[in-house]
PDB file of N, CA and C in Angstrom:
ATOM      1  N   UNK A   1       0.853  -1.185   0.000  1.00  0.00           N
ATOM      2  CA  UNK A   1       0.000   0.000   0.000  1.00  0.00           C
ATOM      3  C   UNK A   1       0.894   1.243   0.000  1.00  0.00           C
ATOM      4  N   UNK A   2       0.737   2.371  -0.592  1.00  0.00           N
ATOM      5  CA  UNK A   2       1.562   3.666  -0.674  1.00  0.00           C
ATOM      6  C   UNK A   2       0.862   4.389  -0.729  1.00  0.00           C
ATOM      7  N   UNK A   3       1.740   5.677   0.018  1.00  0.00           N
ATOM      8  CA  UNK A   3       0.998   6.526   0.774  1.00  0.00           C
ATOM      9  C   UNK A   3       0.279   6.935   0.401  1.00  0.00           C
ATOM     10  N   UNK A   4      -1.040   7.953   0.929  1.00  0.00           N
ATOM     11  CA  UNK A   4      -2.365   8.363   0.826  1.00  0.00           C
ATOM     12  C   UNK A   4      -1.953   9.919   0.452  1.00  0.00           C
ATOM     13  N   UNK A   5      -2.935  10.423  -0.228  1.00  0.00           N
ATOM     14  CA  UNK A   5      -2.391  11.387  -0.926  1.00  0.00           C
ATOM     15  C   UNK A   5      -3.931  12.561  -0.788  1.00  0.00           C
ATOM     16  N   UNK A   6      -3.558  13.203   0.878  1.00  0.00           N
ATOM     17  CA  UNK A   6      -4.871  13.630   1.345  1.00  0.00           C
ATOM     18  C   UNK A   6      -4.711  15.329   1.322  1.00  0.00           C
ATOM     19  N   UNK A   7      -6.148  15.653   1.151  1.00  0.00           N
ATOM     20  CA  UNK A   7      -6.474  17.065   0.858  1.00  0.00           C
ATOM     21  C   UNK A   7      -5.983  17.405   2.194  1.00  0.00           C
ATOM     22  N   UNK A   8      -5.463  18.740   1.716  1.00  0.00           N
ATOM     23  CA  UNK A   8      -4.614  19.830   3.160  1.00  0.00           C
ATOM     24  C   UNK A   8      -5.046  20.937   2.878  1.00  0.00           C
ATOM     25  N   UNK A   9      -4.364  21.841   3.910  1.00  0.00           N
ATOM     26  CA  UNK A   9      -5.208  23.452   3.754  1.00  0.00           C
ATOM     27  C   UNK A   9      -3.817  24.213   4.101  1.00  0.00           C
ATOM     28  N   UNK A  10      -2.884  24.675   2.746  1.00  0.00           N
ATOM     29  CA  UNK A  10      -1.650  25.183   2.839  1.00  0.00           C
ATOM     30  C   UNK A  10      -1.977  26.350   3.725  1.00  0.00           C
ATOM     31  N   UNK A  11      -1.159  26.916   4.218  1.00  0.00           N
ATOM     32  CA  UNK A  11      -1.437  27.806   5.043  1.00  0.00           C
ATOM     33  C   UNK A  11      -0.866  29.279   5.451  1.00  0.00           C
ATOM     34  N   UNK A  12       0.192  28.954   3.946  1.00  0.00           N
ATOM     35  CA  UNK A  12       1.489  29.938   4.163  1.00  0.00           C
ATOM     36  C   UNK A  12       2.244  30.171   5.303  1.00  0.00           C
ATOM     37  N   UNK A  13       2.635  29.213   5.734  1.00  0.00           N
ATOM     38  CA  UNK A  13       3.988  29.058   6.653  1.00  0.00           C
ATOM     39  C   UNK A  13       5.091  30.159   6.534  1.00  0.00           C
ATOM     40  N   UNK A  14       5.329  29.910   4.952  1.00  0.00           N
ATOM     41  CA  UNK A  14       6.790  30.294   4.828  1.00  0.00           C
ATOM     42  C   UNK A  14       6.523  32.250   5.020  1.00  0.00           C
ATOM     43  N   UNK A  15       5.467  32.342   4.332  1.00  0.00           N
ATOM     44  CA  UNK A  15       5.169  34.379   4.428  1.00  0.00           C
ATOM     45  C   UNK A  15       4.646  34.648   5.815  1.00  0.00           C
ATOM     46  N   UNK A  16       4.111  33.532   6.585  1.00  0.00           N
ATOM     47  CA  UNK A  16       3.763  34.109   8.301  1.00  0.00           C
ATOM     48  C   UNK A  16       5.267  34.173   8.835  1.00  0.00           C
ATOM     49  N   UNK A  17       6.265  32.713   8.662  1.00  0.00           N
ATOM     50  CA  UNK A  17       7.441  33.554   9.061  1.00  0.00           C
ATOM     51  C   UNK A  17       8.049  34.501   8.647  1.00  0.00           C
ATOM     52  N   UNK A  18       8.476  35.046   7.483  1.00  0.00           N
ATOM     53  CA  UNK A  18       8.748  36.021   7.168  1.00  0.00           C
ATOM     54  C   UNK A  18       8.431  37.366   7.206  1.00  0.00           C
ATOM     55  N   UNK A  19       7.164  37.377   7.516  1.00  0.00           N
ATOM     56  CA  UNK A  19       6.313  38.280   8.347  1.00  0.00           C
ATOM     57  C   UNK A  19       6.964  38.558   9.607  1.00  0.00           C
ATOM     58  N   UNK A  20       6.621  37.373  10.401  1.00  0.00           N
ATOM     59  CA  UNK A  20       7.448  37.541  11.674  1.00  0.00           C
ATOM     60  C   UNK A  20       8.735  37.968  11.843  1.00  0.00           C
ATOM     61  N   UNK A  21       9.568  37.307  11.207  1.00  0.00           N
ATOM     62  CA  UNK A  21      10.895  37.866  11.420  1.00  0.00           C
ATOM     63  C   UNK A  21      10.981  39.630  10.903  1.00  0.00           C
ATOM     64  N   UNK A  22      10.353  40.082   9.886  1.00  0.00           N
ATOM     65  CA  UNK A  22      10.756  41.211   9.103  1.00  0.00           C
ATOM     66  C   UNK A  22      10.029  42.029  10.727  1.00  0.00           C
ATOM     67  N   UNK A  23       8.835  41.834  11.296  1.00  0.00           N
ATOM     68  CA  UNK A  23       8.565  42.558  12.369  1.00  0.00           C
ATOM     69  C   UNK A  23       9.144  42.486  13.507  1.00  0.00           C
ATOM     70  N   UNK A  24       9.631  41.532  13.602  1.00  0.00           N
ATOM     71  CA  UNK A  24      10.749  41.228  14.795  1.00  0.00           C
ATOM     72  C   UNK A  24      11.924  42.137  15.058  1.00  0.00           C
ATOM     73  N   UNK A  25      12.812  42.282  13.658  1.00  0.00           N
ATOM     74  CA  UNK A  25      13.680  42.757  13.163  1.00  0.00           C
ATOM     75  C   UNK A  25      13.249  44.411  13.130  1.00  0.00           C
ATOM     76  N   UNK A  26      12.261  45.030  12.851  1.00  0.00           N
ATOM     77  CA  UNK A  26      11.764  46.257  12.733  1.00  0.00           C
ATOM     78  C   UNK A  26      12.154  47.172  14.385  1.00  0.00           C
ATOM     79  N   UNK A  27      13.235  48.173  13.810  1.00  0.00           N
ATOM     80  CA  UNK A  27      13.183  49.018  14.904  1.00  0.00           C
ATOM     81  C   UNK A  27      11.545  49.294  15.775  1.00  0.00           C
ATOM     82  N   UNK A  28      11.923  48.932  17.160  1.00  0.00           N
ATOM     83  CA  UNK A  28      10.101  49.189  18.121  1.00  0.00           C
ATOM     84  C   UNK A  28      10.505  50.356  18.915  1.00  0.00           C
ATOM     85  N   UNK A  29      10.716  51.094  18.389  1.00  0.00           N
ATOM     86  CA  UNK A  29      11.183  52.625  19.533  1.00  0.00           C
ATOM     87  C   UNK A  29      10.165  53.032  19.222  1.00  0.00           C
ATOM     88  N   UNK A  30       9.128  53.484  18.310  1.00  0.00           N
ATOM     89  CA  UNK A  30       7.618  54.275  18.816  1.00  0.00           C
ATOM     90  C   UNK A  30       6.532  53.663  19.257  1.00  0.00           C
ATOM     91  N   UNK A  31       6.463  53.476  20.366  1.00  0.00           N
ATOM     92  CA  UNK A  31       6.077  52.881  21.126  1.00  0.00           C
ATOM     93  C   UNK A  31       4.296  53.330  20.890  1.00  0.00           C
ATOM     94  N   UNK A  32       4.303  54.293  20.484  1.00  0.00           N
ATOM     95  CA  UNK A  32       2.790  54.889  19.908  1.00  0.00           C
ATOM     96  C   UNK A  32       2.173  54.514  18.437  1.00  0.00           C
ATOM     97  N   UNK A  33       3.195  53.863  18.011  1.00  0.00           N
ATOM     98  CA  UNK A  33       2.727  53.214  16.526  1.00  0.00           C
ATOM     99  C   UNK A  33       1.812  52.168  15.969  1.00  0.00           C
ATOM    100  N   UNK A  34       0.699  52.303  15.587  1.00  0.00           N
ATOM    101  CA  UNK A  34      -0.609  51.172  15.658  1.00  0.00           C
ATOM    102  C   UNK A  34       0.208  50.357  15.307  1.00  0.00           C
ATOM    103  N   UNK A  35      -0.579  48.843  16.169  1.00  0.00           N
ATOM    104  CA  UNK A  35      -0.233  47.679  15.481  1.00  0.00           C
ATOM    105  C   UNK A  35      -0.563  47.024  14.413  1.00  0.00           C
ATOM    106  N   UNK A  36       0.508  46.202  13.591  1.00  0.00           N
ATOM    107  CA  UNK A  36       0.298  45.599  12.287  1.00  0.00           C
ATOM    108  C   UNK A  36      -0.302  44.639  12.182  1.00  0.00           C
ATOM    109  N   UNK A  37      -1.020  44.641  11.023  1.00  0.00           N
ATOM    110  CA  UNK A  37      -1.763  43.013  10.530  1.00  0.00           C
ATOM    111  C   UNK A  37      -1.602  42.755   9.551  1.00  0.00           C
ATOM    112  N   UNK A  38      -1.113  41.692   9.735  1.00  0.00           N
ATOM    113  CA  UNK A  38      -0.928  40.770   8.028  1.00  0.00           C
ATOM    114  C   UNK A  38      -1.742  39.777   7.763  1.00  0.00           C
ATOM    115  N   UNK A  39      -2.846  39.875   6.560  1.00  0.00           N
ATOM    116  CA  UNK A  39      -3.490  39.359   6.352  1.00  0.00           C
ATOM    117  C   UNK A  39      -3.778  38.088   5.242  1.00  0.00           C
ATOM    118  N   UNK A  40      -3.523  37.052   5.512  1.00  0.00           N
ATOM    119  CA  UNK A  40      -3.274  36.048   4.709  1.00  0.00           C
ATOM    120  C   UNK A  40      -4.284  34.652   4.184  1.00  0.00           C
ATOM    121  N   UNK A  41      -4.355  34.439   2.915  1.00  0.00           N
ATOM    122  CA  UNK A  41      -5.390  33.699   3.134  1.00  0.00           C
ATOM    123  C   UNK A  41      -5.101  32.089   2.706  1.00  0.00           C
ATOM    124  N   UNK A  42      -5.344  31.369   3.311  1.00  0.00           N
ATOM    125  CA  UNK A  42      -5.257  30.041   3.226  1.00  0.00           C
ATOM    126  C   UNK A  42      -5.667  29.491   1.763  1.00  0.00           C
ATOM    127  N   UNK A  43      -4.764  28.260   1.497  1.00  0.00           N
ATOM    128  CA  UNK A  43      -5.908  27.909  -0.203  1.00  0.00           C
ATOM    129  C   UNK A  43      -5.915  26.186   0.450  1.00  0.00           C
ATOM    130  N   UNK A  44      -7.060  25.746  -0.163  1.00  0.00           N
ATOM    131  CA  UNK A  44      -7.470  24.248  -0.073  1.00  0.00           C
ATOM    132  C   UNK A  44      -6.098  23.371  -1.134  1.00  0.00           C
ATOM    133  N   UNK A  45      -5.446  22.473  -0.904  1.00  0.00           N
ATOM    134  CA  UNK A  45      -4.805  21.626  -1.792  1.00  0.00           C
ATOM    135  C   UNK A  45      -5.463  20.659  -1.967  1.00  0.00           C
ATOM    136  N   UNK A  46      -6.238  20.459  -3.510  1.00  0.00           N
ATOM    137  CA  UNK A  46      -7.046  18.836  -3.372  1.00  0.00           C
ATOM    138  C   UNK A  46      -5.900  18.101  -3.785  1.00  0.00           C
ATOM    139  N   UNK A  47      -6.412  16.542  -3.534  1.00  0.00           N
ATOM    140  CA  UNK A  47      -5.607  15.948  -3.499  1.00  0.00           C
ATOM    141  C   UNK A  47      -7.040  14.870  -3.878  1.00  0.00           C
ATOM    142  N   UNK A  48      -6.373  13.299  -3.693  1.00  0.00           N
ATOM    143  CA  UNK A  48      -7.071  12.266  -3.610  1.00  0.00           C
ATOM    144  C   UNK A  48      -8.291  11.948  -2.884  1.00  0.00           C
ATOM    145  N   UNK A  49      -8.146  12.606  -1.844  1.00  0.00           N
ATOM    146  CA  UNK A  49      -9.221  12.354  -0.772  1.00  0.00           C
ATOM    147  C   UNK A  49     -10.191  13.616  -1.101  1.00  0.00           C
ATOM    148  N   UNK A  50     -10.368  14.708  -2.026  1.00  0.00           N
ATOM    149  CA  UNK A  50     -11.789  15.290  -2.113  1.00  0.00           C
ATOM    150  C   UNK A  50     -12.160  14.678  -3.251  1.00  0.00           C
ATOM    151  N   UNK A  51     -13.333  14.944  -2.693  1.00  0.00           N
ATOM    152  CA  UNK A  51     -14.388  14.693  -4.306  1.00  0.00           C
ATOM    153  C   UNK A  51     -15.490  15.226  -4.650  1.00  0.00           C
ATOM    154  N   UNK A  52     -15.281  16.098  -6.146  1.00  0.00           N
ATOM    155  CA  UNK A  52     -16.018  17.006  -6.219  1.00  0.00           C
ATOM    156  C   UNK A  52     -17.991  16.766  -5.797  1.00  0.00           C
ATOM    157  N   UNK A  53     -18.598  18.117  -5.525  1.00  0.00           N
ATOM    158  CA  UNK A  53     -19.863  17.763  -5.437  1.00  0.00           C
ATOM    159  C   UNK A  53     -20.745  17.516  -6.849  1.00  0.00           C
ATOM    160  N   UNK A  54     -21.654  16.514  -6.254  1.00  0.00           N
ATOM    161  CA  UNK A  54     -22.411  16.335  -7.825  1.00  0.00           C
ATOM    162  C   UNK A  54     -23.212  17.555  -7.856  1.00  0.00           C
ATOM    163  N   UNK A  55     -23.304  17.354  -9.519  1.00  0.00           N
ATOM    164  CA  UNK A  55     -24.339  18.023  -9.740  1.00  0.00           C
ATOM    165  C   UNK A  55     -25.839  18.219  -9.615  1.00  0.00           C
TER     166      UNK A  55
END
């Protein structure tokens, strides 16, 4: 049997860290400066295990 080849929900890992670090890294001396949001959106990866809805 070999492996199963199941729907995931990528999630952008790699741009939340990079996010993080670039804000990490960001001089924080104004201490009065609104906080940031990075807004990111997830995508579905099908794979083997969805199946579309009928019609």
């Amino acid at each position: 049997m070999g492996p199963i080849s199941l729907t995931s929900v990528d999630q952008a890992g790699r741009e939340i860290g990079r996010n993080a670090a670039r804000l990490l890294l960001e001089p924080s001396a104004d201490r009065g400066k609104p906080s940031v949001q990075a807004e990111l959106s997830p995508t579905l990866v099908e794979r083997r295990t969805t199946v579309r809805p009928s019609a």
